[in-house]
PDB file of N, CA and C in Angstrom:
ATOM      1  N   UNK A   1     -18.012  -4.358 -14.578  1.00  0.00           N
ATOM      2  CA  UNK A   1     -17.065  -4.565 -15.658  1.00  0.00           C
ATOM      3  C   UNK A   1     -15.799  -3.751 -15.457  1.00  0.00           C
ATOM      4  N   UNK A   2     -14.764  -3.644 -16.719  1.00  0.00           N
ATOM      5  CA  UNK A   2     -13.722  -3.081 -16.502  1.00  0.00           C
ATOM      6  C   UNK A   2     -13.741  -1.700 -16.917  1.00  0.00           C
ATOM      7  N   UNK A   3     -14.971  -0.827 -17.224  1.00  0.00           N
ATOM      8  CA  UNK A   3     -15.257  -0.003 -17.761  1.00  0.00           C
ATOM      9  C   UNK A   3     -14.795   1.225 -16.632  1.00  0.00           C
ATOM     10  N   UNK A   4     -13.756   1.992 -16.686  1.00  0.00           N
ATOM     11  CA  UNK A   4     -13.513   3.104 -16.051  1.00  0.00           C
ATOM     12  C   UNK A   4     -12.363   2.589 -14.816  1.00  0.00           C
ATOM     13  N   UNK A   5     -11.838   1.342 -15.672  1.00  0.00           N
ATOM     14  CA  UNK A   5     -10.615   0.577 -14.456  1.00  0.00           C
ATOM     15  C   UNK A   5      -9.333   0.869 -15.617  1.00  0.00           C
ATOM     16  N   UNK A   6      -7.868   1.253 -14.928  1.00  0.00           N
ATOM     17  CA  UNK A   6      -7.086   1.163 -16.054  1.00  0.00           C
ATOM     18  C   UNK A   6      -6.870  -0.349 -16.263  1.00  0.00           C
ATOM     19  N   UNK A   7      -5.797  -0.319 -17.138  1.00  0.00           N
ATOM     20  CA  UNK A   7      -5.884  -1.548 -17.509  1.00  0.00           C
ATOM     21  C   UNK A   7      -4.077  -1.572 -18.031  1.00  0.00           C
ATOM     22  N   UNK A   8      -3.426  -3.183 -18.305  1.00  0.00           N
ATOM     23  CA  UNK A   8      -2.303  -3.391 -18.524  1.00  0.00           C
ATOM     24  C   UNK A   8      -2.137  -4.836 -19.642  1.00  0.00           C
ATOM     25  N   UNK A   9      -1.024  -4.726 -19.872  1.00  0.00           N
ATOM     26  CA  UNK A   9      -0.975  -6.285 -20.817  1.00  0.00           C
ATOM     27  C   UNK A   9      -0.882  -7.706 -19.854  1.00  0.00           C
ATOM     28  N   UNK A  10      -1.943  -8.584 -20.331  1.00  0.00           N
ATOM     29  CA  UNK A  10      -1.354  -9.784 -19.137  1.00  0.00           C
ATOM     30  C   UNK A  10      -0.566 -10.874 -20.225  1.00  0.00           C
ATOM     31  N   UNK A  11      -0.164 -11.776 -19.510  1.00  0.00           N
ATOM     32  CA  UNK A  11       1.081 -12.393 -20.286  1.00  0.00           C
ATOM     33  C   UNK A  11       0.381 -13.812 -21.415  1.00  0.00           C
ATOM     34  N   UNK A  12      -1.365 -13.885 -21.571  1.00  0.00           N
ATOM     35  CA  UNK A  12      -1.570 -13.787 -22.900  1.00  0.00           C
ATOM     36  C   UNK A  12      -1.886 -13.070 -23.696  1.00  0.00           C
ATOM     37  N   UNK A  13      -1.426 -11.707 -23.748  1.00  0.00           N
ATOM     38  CA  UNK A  13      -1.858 -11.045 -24.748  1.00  0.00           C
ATOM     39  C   UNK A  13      -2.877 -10.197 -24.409  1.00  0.00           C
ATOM     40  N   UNK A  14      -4.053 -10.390 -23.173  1.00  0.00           N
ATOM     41  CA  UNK A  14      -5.209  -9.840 -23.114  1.00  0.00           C
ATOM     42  C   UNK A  14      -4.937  -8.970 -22.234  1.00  0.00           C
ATOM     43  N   UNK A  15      -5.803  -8.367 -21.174  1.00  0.00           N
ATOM     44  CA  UNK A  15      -5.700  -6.977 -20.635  1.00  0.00           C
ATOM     45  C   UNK A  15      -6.676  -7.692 -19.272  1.00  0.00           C
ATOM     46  N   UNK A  16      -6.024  -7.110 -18.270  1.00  0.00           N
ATOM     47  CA  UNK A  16      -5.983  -7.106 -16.892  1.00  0.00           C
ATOM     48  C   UNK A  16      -6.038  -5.640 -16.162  1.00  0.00           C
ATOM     49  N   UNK A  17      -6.569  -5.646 -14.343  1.00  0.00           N
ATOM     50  CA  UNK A  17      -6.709  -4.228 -14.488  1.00  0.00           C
ATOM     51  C   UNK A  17      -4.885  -4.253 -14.148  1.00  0.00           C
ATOM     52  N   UNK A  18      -4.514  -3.081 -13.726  1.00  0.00           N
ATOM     53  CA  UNK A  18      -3.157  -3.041 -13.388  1.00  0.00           C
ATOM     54  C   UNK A  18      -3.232  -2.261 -12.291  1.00  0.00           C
ATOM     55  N   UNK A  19      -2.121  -2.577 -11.438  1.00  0.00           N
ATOM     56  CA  UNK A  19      -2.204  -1.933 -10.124  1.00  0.00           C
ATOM     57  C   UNK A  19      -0.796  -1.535  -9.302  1.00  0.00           C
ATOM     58  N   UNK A  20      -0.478  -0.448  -8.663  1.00  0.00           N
ATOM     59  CA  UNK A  20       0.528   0.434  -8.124  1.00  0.00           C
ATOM     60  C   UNK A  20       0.846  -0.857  -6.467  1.00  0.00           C
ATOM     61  N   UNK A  21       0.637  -2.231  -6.282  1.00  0.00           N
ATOM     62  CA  UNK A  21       0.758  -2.601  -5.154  1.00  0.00           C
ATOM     63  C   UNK A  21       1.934  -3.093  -4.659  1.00  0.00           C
ATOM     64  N   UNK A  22       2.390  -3.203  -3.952  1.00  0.00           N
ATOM     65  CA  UNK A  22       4.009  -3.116  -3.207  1.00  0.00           C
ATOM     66  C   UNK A  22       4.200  -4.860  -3.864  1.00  0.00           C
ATOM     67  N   UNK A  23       3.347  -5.642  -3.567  1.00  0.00           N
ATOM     68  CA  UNK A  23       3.414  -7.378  -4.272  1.00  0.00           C
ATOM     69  C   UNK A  23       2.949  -7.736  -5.249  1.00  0.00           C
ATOM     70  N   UNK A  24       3.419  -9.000  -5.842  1.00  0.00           N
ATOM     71  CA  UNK A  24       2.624  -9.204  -7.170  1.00  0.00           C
ATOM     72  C   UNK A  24       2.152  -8.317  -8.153  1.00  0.00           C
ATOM     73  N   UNK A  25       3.322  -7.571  -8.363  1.00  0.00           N
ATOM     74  CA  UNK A  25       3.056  -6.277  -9.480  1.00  0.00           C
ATOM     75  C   UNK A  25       4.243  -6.525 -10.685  1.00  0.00           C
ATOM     76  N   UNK A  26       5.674  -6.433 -10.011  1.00  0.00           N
ATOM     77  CA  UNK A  26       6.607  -6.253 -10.710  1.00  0.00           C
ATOM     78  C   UNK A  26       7.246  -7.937 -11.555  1.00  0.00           C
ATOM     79  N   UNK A  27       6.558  -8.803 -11.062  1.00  0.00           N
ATOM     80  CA  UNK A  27       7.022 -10.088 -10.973  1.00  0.00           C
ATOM     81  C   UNK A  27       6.772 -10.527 -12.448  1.00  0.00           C
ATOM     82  N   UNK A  28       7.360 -11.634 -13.634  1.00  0.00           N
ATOM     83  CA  UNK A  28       6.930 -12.362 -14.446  1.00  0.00           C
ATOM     84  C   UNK A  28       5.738 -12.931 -13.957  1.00  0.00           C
ATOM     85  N   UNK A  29       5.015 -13.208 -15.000  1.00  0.00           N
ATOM     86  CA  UNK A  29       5.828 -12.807 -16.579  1.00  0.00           C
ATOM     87  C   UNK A  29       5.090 -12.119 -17.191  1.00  0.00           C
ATOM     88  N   UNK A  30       4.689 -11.005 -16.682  1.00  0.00           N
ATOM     89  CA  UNK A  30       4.560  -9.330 -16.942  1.00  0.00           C
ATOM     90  C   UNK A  30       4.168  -8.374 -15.528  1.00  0.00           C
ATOM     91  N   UNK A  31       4.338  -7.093 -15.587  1.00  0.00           N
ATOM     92  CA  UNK A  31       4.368  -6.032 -15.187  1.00  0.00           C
ATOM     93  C   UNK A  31       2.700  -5.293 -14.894  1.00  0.00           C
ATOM     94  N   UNK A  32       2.547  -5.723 -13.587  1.00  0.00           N
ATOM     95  CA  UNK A  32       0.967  -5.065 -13.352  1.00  0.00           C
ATOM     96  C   UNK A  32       1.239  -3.388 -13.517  1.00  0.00           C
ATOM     97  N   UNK A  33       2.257  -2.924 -13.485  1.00  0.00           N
ATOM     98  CA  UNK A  33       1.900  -1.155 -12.859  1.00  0.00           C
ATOM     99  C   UNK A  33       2.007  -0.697 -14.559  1.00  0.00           C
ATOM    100  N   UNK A  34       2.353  -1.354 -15.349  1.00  0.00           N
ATOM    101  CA  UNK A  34       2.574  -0.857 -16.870  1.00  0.00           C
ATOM    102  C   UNK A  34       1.109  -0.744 -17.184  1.00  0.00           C
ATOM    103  N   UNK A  35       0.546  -0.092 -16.916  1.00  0.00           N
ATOM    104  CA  UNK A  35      -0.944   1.170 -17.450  1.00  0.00           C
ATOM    105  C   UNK A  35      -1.201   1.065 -18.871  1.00  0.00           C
ATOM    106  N   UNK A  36      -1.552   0.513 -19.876  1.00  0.00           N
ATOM    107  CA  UNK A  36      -1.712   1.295 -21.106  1.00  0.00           C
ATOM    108  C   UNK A  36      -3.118   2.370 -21.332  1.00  0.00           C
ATOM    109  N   UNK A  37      -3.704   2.012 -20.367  1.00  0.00           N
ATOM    110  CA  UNK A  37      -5.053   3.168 -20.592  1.00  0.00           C
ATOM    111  C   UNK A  37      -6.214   2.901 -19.777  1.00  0.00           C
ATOM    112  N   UNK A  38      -7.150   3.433 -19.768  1.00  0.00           N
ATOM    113  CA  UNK A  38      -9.172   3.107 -19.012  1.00  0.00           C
ATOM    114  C   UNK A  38      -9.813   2.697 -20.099  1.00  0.00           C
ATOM    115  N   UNK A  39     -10.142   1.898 -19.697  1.00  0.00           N
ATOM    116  CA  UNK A  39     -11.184   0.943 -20.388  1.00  0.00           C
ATOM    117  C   UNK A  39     -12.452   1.922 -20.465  1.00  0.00           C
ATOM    118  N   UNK A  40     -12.672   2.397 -22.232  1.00  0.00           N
ATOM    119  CA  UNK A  40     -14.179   3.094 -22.475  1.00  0.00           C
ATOM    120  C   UNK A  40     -14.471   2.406 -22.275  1.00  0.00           C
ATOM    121  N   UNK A  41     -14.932   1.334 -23.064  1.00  0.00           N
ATOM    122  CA  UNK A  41     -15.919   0.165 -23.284  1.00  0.00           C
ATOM    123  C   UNK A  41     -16.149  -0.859 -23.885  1.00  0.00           C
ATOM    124  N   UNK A  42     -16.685  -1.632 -23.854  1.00  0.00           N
ATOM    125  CA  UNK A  42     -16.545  -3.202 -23.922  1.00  0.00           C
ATOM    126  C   UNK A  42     -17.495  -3.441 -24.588  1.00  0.00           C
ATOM    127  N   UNK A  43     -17.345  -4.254 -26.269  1.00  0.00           N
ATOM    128  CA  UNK A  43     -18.521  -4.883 -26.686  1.00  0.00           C
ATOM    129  C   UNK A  43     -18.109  -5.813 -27.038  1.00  0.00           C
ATOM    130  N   UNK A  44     -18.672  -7.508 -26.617  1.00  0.00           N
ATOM    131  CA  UNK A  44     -18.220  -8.249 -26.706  1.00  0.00           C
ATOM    132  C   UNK A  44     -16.686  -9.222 -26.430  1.00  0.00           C
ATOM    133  N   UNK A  45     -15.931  -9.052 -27.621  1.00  0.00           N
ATOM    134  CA  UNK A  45     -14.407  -8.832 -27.565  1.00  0.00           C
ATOM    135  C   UNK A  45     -14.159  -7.792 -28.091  1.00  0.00           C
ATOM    136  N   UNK A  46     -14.537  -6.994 -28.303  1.00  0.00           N
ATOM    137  CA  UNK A  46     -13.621  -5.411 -28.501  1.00  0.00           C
ATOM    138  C   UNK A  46     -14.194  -4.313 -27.707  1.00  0.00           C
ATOM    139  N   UNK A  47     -12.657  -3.998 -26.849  1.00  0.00           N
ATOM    140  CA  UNK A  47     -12.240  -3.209 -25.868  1.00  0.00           C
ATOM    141  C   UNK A  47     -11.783  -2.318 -26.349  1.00  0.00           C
ATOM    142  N   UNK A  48     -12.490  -1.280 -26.041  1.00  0.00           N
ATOM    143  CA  UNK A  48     -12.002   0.514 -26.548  1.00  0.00           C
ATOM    144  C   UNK A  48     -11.133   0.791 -25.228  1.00  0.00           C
ATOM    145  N   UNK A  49      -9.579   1.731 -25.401  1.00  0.00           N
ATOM    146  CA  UNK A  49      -8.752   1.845 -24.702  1.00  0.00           C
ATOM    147  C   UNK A  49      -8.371   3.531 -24.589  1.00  0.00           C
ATOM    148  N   UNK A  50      -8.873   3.923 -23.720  1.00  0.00           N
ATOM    149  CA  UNK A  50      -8.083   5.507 -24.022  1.00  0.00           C
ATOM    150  C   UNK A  50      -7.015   5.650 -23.616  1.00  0.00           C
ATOM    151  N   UNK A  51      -5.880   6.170 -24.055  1.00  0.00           N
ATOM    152  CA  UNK A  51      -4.361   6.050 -23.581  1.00  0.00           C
ATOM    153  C   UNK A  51      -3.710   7.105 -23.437  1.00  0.00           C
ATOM    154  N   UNK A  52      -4.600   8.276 -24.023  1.00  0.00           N
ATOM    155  CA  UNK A  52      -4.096   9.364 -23.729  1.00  0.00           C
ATOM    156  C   UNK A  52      -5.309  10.677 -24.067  1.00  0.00           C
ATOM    157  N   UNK A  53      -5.436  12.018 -23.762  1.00  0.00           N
ATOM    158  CA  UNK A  53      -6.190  12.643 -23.815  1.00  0.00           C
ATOM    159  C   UNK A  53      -7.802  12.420 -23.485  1.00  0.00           C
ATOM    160  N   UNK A  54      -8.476  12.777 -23.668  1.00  0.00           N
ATOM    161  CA  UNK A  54      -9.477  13.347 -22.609  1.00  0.00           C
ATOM    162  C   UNK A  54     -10.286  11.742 -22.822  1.00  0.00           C
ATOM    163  N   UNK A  55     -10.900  12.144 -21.340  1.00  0.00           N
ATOM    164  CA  UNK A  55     -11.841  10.365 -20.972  1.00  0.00           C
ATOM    165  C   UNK A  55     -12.862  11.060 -19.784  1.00  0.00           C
ATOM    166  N   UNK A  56     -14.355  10.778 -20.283  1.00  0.00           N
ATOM    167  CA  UNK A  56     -15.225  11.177 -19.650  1.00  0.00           C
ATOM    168  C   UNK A  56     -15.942  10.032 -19.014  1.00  0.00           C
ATOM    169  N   UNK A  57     -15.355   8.918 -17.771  1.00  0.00           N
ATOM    170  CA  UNK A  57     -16.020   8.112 -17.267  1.00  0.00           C
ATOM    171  C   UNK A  57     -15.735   7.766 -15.585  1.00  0.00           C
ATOM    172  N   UNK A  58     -14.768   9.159 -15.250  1.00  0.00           N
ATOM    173  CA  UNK A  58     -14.518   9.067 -13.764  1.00  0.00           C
ATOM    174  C   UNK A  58     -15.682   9.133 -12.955  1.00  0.00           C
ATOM    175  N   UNK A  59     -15.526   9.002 -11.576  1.00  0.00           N
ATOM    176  CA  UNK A  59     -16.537   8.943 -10.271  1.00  0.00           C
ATOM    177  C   UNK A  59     -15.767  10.070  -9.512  1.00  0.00           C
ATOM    178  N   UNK A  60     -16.023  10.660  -8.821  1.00  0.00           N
ATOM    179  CA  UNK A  60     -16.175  11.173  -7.673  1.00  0.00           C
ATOM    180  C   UNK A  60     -14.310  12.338  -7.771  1.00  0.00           C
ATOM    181  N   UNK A  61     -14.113  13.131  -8.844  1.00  0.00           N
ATOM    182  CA  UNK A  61     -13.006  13.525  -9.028  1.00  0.00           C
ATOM    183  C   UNK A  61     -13.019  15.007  -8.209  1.00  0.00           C
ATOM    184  N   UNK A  62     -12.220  15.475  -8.058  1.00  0.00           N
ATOM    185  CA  UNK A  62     -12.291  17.260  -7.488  1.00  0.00           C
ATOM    186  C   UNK A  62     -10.936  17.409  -8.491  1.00  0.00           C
ATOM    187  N   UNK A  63     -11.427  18.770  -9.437  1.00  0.00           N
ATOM    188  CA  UNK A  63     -10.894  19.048 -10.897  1.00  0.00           C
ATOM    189  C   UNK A  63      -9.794  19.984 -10.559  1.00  0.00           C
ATOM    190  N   UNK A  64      -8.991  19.544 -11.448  1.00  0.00           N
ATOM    191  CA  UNK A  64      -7.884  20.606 -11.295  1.00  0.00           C
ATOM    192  C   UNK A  64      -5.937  19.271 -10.533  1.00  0.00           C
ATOM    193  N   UNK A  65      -6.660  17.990 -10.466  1.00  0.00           N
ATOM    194  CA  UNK A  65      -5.873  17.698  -9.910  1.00  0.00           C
ATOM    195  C   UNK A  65      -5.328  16.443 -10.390  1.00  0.00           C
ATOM    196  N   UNK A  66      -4.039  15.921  -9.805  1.00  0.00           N
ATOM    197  CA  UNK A  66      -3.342  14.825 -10.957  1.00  0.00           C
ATOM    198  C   UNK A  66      -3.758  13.530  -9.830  1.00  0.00           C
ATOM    199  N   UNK A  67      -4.154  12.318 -10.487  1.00  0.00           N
ATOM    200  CA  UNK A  67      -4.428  10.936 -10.380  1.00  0.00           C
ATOM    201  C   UNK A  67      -3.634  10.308 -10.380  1.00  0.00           C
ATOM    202  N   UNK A  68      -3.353   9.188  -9.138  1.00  0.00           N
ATOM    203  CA  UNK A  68      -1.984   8.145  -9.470  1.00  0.00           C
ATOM    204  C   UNK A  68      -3.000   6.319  -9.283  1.00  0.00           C
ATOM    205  N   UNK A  69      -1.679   5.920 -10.063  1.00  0.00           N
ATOM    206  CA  UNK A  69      -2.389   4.354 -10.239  1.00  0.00           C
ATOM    207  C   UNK A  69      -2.422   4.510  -8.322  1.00  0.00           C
ATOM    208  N   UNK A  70      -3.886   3.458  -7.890  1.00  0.00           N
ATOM    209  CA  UNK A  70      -4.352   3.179  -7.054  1.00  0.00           C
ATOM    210  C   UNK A  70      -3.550   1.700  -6.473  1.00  0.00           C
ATOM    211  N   UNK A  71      -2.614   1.952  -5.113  1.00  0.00           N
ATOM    212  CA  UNK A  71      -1.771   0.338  -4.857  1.00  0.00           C
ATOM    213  C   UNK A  71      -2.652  -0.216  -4.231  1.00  0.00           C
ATOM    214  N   UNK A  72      -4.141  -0.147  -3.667  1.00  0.00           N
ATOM    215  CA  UNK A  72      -4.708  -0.877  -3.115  1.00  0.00           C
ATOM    216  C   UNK A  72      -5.891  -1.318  -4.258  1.00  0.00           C
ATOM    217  N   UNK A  73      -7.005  -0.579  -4.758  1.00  0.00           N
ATOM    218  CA  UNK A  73      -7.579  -0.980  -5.901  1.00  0.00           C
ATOM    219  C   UNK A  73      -7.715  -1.125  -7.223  1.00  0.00           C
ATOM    220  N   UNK A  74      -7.224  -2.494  -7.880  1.00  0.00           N
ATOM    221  CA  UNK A  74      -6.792  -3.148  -9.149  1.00  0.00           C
ATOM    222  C   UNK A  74      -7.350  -2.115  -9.850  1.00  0.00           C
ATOM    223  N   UNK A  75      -6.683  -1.567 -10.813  1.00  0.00           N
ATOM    224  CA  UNK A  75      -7.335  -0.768 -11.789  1.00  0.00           C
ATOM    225  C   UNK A  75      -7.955   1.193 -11.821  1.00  0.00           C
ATOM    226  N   UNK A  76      -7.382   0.932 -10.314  1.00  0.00           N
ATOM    227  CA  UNK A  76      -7.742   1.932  -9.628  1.00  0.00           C
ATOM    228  C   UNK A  76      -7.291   3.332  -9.861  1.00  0.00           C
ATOM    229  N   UNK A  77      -7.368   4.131  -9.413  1.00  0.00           N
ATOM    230  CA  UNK A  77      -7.251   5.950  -9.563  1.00  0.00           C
ATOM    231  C   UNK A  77      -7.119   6.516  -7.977  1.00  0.00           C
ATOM    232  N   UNK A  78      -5.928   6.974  -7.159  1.00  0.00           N
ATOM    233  CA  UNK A  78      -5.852   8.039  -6.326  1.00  0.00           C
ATOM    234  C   UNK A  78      -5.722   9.235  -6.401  1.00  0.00           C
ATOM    235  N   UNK A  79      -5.850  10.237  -5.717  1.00  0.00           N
ATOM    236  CA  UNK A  79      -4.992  11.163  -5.324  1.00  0.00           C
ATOM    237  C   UNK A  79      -3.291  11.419  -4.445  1.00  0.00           C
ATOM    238  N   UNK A  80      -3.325  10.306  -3.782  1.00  0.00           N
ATOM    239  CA  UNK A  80      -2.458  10.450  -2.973  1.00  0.00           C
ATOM    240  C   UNK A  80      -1.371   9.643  -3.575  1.00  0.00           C
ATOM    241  N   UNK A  81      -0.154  10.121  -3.753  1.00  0.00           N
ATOM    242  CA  UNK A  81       0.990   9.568  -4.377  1.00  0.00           C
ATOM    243  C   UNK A  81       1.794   8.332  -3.691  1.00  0.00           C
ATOM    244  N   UNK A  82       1.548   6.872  -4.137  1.00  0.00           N
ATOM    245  CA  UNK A  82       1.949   6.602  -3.621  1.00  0.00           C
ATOM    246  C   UNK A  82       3.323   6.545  -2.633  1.00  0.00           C
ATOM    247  N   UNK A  83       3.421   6.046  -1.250  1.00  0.00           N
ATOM    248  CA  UNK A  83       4.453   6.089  -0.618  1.00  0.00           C
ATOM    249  C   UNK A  83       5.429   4.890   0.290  1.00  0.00           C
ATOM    250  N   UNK A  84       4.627   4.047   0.325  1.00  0.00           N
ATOM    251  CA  UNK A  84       5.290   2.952   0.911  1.00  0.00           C
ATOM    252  C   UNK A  84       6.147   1.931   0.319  1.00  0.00           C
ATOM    253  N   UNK A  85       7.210   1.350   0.778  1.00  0.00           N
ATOM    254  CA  UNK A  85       8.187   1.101   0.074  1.00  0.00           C
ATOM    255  C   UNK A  85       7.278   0.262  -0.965  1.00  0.00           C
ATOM    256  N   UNK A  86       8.363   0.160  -1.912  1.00  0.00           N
ATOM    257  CA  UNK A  86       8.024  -1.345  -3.130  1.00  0.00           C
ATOM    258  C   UNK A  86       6.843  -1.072  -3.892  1.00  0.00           C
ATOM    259  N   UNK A  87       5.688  -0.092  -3.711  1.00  0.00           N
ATOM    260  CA  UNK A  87       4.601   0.268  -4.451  1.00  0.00           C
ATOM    261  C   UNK A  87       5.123   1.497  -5.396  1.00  0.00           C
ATOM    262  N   UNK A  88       4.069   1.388  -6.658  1.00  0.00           N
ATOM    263  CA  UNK A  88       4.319   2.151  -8.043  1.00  0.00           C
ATOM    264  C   UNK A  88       4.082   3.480  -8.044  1.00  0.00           C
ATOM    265  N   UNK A  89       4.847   4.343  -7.980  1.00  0.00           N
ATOM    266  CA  UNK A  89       4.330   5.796  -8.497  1.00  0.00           C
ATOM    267  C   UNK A  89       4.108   6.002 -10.078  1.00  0.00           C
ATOM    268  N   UNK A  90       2.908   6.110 -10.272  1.00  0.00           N
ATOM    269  CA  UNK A  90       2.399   6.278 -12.077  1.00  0.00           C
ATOM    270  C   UNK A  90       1.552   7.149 -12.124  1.00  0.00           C
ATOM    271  N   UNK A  91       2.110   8.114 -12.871  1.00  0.00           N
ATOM    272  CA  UNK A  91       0.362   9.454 -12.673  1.00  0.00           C
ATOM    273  C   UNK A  91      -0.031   8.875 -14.226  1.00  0.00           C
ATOM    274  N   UNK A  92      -1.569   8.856 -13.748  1.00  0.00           N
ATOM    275  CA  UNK A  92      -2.486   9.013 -15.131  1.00  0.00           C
ATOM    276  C   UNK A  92      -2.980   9.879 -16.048  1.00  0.00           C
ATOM    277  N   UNK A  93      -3.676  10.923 -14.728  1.00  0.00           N
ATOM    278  CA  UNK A  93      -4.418  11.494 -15.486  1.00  0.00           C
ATOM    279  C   UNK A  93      -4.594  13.217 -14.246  1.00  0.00           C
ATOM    280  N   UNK A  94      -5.052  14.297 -15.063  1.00  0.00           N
ATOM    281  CA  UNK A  94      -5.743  15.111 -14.706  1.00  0.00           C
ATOM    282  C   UNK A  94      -7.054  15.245 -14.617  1.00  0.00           C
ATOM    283  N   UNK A  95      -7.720  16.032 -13.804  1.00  0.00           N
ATOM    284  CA  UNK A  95      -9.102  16.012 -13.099  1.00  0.00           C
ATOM    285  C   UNK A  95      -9.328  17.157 -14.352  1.00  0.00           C
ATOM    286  N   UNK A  96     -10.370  17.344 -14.707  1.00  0.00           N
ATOM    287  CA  UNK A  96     -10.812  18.349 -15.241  1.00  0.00           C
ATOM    288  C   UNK A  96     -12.618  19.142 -14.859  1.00  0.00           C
ATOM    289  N   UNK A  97     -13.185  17.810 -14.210  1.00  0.00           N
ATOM    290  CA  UNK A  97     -14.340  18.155 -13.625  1.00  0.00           C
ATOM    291  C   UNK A  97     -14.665  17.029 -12.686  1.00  0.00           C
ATOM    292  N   UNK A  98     -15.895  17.022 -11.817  1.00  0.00           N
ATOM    293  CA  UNK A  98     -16.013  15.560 -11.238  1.00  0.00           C
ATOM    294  C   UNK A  98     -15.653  14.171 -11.522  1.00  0.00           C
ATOM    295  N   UNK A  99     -15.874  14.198 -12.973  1.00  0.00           N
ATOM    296  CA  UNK A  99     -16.170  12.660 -13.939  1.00  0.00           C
ATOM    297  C   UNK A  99     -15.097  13.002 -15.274  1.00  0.00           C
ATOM    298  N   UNK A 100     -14.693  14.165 -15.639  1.00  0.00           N
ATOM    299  CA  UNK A 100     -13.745  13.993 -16.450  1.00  0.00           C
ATOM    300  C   UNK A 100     -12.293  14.444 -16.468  1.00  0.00           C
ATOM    301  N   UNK A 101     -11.496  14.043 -17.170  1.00  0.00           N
ATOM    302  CA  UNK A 101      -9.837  13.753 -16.827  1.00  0.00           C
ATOM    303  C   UNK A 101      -9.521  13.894 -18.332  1.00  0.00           C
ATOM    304  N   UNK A 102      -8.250  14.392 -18.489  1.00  0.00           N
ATOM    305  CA  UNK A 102      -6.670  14.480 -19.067  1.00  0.00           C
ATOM    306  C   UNK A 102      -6.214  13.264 -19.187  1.00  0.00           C
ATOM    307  N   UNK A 103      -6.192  12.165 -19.647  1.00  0.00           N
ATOM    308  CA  UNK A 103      -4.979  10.817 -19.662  1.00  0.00           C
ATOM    309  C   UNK A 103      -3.727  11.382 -20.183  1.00  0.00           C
ATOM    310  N   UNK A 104      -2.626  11.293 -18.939  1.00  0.00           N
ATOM    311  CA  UNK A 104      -1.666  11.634 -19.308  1.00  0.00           C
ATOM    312  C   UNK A 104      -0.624  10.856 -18.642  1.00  0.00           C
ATOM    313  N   UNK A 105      -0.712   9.498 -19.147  1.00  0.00           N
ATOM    314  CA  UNK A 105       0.010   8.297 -18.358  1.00  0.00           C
ATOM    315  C   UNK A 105       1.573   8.559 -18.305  1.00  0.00           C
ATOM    316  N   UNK A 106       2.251   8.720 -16.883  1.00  0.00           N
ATOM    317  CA  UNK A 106       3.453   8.833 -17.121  1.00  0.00           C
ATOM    318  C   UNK A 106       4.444   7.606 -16.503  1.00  0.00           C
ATOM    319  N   UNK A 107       5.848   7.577 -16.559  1.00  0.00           N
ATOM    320  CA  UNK A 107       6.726   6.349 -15.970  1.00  0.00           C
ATOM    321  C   UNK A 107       6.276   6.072 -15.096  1.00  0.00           C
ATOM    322  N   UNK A 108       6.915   4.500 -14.713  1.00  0.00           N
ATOM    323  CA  UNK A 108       6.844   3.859 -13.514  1.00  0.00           C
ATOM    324  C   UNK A 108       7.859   4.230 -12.647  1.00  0.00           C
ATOM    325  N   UNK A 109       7.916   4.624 -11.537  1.00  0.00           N
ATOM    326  CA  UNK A 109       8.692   4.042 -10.646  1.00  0.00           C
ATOM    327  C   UNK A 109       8.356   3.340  -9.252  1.00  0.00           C
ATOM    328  N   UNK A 110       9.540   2.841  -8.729  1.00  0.00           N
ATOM    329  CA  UNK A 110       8.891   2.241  -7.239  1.00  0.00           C
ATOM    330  C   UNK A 110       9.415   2.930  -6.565  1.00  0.00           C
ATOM    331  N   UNK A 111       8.781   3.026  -4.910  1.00  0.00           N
ATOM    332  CA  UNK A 111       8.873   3.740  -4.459  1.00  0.00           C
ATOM    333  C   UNK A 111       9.962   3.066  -3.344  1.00  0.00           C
TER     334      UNK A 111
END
């Protein structure tokens, strides 16, 4: 599921993951790298959204350190900032332990 993927607005209204990738990001008719939050959880049709402050559902984090949208996996979480042309620099979040994080979604830019 989309549970622990960020996520963005898609152009009906619903939520898609969103992603930092050099193509098919910035294009109509909406904006993949626009982040609104990680998907807590899903019941049914209602999607819990954290958008800011603390979220305990990461994998594999080393604490202490800042997260950028992922340009290769939809929905994704790096470390490494993106760098190649035309892909999104967006920090999310801080590490605070293995599995938990800071949401602290900031601007887009391209790189």
């Amino acid at each position: 599921g989309l549970t622990g993927y960020f996520v963005c607005v898609d152009s009906a209204g619903g939520i898609t993951t969103s992603s930092a990738a050099a193509t098919g990001v910035t294009n109509d008719p909406f904006h993949k790298n626009e982040t609104i939050g990680v998907v807590e959880s899903i019941t049914g049709n209602t999607v819990k959204i954290v958008n800011s402050g603390f979220f305990a559902g990461f994998t594999g984090l080393t604490a202490g350190q800042s997260y950028y949208l992922d340009p290769v996996v939809a929905g994704g979480y790096t470390l490494n900032i993106p760098s190649t042309s035309a892909q999104t620099k967006k920090h999310l979040f801080v590490s605070i332990s293995s599995t938990e994080g800071i949401v602290q979604i900031g601007d887009s830019s391209t790189v």
